[in-house]
N, C-alpha and C. Protein backbone atom coordinates (compact mmCIF):
# COMPACT_ATOMS: atom_id res chain seq x y z
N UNK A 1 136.91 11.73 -25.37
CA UNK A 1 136.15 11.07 -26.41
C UNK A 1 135.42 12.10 -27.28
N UNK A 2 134.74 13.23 -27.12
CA UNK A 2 133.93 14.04 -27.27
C UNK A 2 134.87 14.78 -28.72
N UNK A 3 136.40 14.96 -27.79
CA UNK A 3 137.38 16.17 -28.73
C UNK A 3 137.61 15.00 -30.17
N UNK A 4 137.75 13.63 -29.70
CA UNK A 4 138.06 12.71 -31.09
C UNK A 4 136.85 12.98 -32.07
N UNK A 5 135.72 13.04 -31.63
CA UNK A 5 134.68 12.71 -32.74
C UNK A 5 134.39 14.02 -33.15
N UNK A 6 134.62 15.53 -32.64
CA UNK A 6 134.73 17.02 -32.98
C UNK A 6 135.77 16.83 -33.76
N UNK A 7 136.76 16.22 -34.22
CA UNK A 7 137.90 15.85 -34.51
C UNK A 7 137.61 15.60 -36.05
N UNK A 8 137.18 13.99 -36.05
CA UNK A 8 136.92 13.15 -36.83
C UNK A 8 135.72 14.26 -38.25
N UNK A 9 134.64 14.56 -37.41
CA UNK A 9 134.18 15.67 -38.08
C UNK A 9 134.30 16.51 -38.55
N UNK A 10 135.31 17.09 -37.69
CA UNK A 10 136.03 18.43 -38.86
C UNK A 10 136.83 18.05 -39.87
N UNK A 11 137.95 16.99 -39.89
CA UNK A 11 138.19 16.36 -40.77
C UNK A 11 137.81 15.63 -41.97
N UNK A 12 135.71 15.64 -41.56
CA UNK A 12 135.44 14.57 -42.24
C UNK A 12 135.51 15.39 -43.66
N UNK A 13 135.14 17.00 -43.79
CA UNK A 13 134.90 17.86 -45.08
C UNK A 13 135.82 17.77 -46.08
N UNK A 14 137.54 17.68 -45.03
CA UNK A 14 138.51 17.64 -45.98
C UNK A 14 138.64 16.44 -46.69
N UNK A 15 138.13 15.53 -46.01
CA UNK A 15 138.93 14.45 -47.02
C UNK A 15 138.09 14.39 -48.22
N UNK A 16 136.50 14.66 -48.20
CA UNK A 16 135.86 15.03 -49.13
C UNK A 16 136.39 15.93 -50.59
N UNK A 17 136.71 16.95 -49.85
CA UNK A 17 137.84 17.95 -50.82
C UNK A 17 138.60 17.22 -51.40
N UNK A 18 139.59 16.59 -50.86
CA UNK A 18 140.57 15.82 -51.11
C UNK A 18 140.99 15.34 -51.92
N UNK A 19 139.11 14.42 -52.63
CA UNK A 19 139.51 13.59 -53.30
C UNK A 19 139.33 14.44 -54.64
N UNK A 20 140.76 13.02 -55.60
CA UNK A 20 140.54 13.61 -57.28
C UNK A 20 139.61 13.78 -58.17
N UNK A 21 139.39 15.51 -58.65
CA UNK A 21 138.67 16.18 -59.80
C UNK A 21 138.99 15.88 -61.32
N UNK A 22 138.99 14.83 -62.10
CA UNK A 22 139.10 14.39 -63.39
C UNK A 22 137.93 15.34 -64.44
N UNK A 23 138.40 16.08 -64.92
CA UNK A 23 137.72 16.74 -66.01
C UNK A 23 137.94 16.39 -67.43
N UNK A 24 136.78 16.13 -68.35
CA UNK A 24 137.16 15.83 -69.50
C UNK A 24 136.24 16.66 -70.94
N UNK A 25 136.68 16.80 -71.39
CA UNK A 25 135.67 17.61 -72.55
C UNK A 25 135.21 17.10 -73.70
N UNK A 26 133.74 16.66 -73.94
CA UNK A 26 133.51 16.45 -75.40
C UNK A 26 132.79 17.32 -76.21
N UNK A 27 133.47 17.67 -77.65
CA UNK A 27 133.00 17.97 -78.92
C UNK A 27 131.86 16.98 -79.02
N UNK A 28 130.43 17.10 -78.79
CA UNK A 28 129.19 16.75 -79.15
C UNK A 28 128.90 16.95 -80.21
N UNK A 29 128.99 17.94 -81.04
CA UNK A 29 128.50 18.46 -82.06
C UNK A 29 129.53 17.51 -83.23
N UNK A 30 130.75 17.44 -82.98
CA UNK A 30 131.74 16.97 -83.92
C UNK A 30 131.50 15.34 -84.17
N UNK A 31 131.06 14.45 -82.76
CA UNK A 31 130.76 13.83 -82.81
C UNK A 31 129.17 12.95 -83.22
N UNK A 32 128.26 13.91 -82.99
CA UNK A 32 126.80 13.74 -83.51
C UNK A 32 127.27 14.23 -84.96
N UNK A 33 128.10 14.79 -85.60
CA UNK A 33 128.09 14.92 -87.27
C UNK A 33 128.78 13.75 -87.85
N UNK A 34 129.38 12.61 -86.86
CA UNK A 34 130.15 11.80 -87.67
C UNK A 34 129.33 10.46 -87.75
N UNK A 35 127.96 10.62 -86.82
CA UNK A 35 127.54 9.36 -86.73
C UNK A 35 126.84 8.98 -88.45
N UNK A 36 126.64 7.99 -88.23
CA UNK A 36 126.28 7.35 -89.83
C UNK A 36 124.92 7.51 -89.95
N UNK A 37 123.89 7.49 -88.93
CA UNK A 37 122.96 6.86 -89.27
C UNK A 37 121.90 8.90 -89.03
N UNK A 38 122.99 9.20 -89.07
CA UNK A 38 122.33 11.13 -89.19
C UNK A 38 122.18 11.42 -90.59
N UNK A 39 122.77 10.89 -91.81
CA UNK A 39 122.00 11.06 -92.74
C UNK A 39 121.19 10.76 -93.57
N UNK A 40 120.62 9.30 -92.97
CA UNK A 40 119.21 8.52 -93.00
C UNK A 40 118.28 9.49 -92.47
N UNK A 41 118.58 9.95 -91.19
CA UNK A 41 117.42 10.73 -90.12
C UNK A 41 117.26 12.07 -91.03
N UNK A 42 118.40 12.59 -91.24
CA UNK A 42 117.92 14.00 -92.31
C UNK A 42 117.67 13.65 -93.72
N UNK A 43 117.72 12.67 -94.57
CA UNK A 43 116.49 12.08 -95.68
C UNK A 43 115.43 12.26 -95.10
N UNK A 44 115.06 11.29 -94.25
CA UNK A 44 113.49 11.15 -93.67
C UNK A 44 112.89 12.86 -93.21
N UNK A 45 113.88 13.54 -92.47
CA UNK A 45 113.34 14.99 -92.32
C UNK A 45 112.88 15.81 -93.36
N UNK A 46 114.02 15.83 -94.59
CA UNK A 46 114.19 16.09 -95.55
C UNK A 46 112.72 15.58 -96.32
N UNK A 47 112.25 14.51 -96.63
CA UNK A 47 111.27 13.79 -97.18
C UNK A 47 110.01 13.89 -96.86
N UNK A 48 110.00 14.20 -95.55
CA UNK A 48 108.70 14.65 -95.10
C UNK A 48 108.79 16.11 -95.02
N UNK A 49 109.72 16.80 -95.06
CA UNK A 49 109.64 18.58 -95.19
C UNK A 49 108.98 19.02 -96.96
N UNK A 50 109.52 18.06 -97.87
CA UNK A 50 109.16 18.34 -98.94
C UNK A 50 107.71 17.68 -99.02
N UNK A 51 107.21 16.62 -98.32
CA UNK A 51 105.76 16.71 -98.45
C UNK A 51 104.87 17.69 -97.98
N UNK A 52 105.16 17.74 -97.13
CA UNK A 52 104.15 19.00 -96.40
C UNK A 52 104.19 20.33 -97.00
N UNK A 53 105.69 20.45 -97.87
CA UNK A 53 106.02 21.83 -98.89
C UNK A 53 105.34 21.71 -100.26
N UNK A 54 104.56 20.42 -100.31
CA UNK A 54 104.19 19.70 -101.61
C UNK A 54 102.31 20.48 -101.49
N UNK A 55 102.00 19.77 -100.33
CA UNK A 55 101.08 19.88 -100.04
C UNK A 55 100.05 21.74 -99.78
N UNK A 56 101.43 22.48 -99.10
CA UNK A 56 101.03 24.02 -99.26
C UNK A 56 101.01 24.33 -100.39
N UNK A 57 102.02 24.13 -100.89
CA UNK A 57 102.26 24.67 -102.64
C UNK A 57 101.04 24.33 -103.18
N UNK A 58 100.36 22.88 -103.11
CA UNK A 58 98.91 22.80 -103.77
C UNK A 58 97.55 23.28 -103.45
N UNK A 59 98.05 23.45 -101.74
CA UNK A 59 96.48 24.38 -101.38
C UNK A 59 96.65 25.91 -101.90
N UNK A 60 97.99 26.13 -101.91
CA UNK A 60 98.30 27.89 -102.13
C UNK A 60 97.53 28.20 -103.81
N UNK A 61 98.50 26.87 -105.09
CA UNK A 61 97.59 26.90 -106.46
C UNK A 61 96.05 26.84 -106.11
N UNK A 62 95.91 26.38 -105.27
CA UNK A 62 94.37 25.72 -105.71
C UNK A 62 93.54 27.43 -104.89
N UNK A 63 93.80 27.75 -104.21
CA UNK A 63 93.56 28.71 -103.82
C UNK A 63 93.42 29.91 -104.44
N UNK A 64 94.42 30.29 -105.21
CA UNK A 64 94.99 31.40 -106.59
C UNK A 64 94.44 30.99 -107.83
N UNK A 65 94.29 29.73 -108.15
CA UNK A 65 93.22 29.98 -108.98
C UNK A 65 91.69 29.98 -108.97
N UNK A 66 91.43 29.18 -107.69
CA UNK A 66 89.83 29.89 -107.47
C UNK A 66 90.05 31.01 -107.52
N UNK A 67 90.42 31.65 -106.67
CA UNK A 67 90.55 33.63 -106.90
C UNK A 67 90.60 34.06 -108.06
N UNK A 68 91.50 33.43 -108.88
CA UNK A 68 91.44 34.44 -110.16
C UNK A 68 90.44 34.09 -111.04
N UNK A 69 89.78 32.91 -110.99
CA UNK A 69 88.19 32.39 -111.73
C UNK A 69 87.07 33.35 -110.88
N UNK A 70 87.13 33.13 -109.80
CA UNK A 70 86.11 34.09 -109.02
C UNK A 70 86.09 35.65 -109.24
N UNK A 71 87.51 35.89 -109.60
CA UNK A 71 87.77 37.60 -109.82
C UNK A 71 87.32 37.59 -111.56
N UNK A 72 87.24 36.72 -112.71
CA UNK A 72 87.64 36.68 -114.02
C UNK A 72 85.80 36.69 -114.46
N UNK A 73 84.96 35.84 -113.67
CA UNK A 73 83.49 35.61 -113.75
C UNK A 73 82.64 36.29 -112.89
N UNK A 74 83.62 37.08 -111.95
CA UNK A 74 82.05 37.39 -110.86
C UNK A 74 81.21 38.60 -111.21
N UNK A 75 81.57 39.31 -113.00
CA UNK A 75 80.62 40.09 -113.49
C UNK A 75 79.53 39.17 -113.65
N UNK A 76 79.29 38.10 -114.13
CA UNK A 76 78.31 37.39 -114.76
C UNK A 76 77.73 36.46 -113.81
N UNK A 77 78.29 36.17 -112.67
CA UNK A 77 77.56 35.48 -111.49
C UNK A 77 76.79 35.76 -110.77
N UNK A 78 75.37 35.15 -110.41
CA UNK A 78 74.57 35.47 -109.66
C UNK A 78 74.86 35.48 -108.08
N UNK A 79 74.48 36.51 -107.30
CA UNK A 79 74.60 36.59 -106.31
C UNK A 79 74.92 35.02 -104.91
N UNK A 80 73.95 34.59 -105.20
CA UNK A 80 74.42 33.07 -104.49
C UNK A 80 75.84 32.39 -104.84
N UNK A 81 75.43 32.34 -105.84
CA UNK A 81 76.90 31.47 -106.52
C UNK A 81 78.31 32.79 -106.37
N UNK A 82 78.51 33.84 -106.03
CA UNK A 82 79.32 34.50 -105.99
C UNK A 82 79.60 33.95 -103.96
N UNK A 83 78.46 34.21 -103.58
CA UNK A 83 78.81 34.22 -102.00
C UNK A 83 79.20 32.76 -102.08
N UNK A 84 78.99 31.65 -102.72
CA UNK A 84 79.42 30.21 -102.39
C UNK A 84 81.01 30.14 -103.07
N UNK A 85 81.31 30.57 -104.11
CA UNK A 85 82.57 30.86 -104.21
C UNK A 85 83.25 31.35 -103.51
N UNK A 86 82.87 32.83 -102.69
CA UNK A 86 83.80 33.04 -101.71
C UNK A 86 84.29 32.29 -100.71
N UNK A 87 82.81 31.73 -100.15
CA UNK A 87 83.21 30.59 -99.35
C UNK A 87 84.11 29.53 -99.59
N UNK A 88 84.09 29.21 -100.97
CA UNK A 88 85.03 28.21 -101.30
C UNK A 88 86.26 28.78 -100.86
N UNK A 89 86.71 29.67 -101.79
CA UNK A 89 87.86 30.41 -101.11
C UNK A 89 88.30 30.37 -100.08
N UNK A 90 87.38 31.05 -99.01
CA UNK A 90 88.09 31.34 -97.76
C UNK A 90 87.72 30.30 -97.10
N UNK A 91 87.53 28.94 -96.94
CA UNK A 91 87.50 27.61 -96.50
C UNK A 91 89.27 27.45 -97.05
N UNK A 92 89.56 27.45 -98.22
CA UNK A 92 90.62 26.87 -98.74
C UNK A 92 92.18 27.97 -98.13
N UNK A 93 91.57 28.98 -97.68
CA UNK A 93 92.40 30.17 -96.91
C UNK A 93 92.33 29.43 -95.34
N UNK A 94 91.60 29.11 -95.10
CA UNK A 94 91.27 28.45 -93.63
C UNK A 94 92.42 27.58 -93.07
N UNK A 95 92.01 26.69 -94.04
CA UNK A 95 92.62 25.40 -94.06
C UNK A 95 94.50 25.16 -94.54
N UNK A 96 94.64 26.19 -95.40
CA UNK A 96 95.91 26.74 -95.76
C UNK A 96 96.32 27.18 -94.37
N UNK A 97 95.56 28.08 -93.74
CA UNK A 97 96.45 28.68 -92.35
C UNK A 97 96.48 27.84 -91.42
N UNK A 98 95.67 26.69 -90.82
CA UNK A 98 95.54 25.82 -89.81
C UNK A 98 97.14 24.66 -90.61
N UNK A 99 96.87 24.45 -91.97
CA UNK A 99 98.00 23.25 -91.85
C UNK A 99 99.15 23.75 -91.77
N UNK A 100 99.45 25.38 -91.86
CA UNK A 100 101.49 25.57 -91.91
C UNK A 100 101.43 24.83 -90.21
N UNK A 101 101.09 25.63 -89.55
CA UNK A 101 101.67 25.53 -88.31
C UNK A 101 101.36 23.93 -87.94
N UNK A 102 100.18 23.38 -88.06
CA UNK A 102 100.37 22.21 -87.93
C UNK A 102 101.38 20.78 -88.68
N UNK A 103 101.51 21.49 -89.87
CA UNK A 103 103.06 21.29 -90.39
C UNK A 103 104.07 20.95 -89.65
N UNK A 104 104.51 21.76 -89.50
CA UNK A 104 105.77 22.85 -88.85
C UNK A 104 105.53 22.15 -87.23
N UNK A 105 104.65 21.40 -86.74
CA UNK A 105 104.48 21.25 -85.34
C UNK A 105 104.91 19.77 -85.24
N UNK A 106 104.31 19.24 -86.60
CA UNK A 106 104.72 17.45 -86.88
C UNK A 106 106.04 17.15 -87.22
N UNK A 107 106.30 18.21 -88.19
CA UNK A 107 108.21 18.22 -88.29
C UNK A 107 108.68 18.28 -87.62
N UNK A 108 108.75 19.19 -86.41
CA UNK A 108 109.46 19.31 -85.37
C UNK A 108 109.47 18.10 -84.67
N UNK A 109 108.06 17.65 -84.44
CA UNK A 109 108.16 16.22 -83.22
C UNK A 109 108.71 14.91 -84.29
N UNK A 110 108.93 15.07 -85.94
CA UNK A 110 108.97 13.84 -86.24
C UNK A 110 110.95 14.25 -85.76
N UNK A 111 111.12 15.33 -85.99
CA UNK A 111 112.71 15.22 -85.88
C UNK A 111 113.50 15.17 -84.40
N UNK A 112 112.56 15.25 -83.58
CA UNK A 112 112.72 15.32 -82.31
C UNK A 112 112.77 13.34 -82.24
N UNK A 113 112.06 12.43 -82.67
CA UNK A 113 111.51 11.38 -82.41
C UNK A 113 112.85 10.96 -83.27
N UNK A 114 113.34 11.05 -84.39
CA UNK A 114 114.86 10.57 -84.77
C UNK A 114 115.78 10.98 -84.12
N UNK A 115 115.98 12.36 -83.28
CA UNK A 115 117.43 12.67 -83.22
C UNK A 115 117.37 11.83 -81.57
N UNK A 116 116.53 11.94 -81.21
CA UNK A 116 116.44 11.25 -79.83
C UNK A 116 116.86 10.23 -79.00
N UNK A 117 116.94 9.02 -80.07
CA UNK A 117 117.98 7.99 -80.19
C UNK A 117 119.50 8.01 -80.48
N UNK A 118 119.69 8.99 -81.39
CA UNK A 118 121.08 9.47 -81.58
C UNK A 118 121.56 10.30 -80.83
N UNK A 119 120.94 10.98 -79.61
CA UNK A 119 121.48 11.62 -78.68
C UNK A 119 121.80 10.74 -77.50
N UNK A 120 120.84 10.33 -77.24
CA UNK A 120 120.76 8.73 -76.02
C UNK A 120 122.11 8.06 -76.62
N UNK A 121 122.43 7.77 -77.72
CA UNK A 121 123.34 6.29 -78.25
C UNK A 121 124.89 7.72 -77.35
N UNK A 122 124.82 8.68 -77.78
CA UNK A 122 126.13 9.25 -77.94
C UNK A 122 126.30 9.85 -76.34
N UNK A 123 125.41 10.15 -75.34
CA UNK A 123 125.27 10.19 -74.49
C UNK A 123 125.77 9.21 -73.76
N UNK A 124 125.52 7.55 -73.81
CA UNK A 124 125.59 6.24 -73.53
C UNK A 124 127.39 6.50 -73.14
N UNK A 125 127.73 6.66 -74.82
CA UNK A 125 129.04 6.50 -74.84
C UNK A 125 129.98 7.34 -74.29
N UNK A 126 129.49 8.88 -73.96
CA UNK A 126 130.33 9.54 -72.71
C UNK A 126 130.73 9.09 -71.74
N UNK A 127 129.20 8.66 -71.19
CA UNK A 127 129.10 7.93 -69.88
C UNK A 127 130.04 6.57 -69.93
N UNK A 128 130.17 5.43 -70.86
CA UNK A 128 131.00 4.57 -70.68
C UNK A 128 132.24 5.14 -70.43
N UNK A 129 132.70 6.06 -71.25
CA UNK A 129 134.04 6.78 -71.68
C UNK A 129 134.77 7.20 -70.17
N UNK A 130 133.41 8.01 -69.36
CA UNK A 130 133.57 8.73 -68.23
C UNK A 130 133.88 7.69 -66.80
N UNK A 131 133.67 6.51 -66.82
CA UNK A 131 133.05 5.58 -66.20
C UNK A 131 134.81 4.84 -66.44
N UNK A 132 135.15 4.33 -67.56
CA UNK A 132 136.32 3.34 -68.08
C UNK A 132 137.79 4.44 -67.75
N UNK A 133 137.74 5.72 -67.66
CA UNK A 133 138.62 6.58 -67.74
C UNK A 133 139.03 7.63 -66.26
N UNK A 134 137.47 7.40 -65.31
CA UNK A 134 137.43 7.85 -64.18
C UNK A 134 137.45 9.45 -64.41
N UNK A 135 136.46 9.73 -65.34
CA UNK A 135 136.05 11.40 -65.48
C UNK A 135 134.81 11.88 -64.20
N UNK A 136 135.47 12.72 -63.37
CA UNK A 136 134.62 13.38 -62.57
C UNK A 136 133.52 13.67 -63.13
N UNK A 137 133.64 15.08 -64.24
CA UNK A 137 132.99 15.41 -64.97
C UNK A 137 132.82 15.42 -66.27
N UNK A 138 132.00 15.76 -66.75
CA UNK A 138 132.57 15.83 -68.45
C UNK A 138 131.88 16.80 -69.08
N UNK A 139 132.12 17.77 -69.69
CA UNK A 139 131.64 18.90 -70.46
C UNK A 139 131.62 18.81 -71.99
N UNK A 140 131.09 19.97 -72.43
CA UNK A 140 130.84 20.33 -73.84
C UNK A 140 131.63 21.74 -74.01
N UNK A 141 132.80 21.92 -75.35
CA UNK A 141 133.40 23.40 -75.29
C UNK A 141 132.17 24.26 -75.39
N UNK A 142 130.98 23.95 -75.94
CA UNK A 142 130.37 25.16 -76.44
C UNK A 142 129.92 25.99 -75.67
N UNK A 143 129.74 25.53 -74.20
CA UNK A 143 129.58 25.89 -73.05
C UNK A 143 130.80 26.58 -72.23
N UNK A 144 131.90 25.57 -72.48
CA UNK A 144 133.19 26.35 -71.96
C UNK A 144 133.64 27.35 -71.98
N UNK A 145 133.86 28.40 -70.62
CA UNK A 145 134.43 29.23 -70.47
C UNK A 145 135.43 29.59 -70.09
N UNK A 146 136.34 28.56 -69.63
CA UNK A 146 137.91 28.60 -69.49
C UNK A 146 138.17 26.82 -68.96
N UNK A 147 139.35 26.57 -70.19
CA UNK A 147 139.68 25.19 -70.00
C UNK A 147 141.23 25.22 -69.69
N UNK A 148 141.55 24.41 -68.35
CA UNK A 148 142.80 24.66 -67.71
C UNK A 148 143.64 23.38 -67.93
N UNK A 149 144.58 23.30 -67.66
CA UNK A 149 145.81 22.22 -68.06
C UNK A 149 145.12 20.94 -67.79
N UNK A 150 144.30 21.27 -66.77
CA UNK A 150 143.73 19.48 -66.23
C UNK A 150 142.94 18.85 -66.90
N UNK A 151 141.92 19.85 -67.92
CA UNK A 151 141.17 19.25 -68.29
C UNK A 151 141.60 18.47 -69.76
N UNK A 152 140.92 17.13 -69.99
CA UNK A 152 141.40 16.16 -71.08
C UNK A 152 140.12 16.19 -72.05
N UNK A 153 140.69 16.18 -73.61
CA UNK A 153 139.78 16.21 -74.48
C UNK A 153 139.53 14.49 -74.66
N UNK A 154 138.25 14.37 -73.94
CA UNK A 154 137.66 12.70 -74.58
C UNK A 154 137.35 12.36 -75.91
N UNK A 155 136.86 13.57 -76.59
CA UNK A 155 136.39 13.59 -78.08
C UNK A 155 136.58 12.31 -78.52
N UNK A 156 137.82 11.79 -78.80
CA UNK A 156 138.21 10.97 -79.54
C UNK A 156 137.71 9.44 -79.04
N UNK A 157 138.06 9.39 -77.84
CA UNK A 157 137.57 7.93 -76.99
C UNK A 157 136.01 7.73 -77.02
N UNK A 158 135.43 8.84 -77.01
CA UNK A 158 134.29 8.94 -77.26
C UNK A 158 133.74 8.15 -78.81
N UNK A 159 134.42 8.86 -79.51
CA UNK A 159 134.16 8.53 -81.09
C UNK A 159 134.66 7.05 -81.49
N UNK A 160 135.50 6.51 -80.77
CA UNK A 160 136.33 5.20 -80.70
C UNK A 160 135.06 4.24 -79.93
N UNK A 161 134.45 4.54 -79.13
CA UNK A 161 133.40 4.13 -78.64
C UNK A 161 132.28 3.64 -79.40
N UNK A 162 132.09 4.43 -80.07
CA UNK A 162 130.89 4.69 -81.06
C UNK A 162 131.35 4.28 -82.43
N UNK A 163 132.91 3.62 -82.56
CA UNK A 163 133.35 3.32 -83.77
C UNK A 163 133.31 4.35 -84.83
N UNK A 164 133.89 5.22 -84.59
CA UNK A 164 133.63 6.28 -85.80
C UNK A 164 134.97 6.96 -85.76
N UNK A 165 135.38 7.39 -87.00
CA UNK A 165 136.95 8.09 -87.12
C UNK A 165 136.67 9.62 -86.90
């Protein structure tokens, strides 16, 4: 009894092995460029990149010309009013340096907050793809470092999924 179940156990690894490795590969990139609703999401990126480019551009004028009024009058200005100008200035230098990066920090999360859904939707549809087709695994070429006879390009079933040519 003892040698059957030493038996059964050693056996149990192979059949593990055994079973079929289905590999399949998707073009992500080919497919996130065909979806439709990616060039709504890059308007809106687009739309809010040019506000915030709207917005430096006006602290940067507004900035350059205090300076050059402050540089054009400060023979004839009294001491107070020269130091409150500067201040004006470098408040408006302040505030110029605090909003790029805080800019640049909201863009990022507003484009993170659109593409996010469009990664999930196309993700979804691997997984159905992988699931309806019996893919072990499923990869991305951009990652690939050697693709062998077995492996099958899903790309397309993928994109058929997602209704897209």
């Amino acid at each position: 009894m003892k040698k059957f179940i030493v038996s059964v156990l050693l056996l149990f690894p192979l059949g593990l092995a055994a079973q079929e490795v289905k590999i399949a590969i998707v073009n992500t990139q080919e497919v996130f460029s065909l979806l439709p609703e990616l060039s709504d999401v890059e308007n809106q990126i687009a739309t809010l990149y040019k506000q915030y480019e709207d917005q430096i551009k006006g602290m940067e004028e507004e900035y350059n010309r205090k300076f050059a009024d402050y540089t054009a009058q400060s023979d004839s200005l009294t001491e107070n009013i020269k130091i409150l100008r500067m201040q004006e200035i470098q408040d408006i230098q302040n505030r110029l340096e605090n909003f790029v990066p805080t800019a640049r920090q909201e863009l990022e999360k507003k484009q993170s907050e659109l593409m996010t859904p469009l990664r999930e939707k196309i993700q979804k549809a691997i997984k159905d793809v992988a699931e309806e087709n019996g893919y072990t695994h499923v990869i991305q070429p951009e990652v690939l470092l050697y693709q062998g006879s077995t492996a099958l390009d899903a790309t397309d079933k993928v994109k058929a999924k997602l209704g897209l040519k």
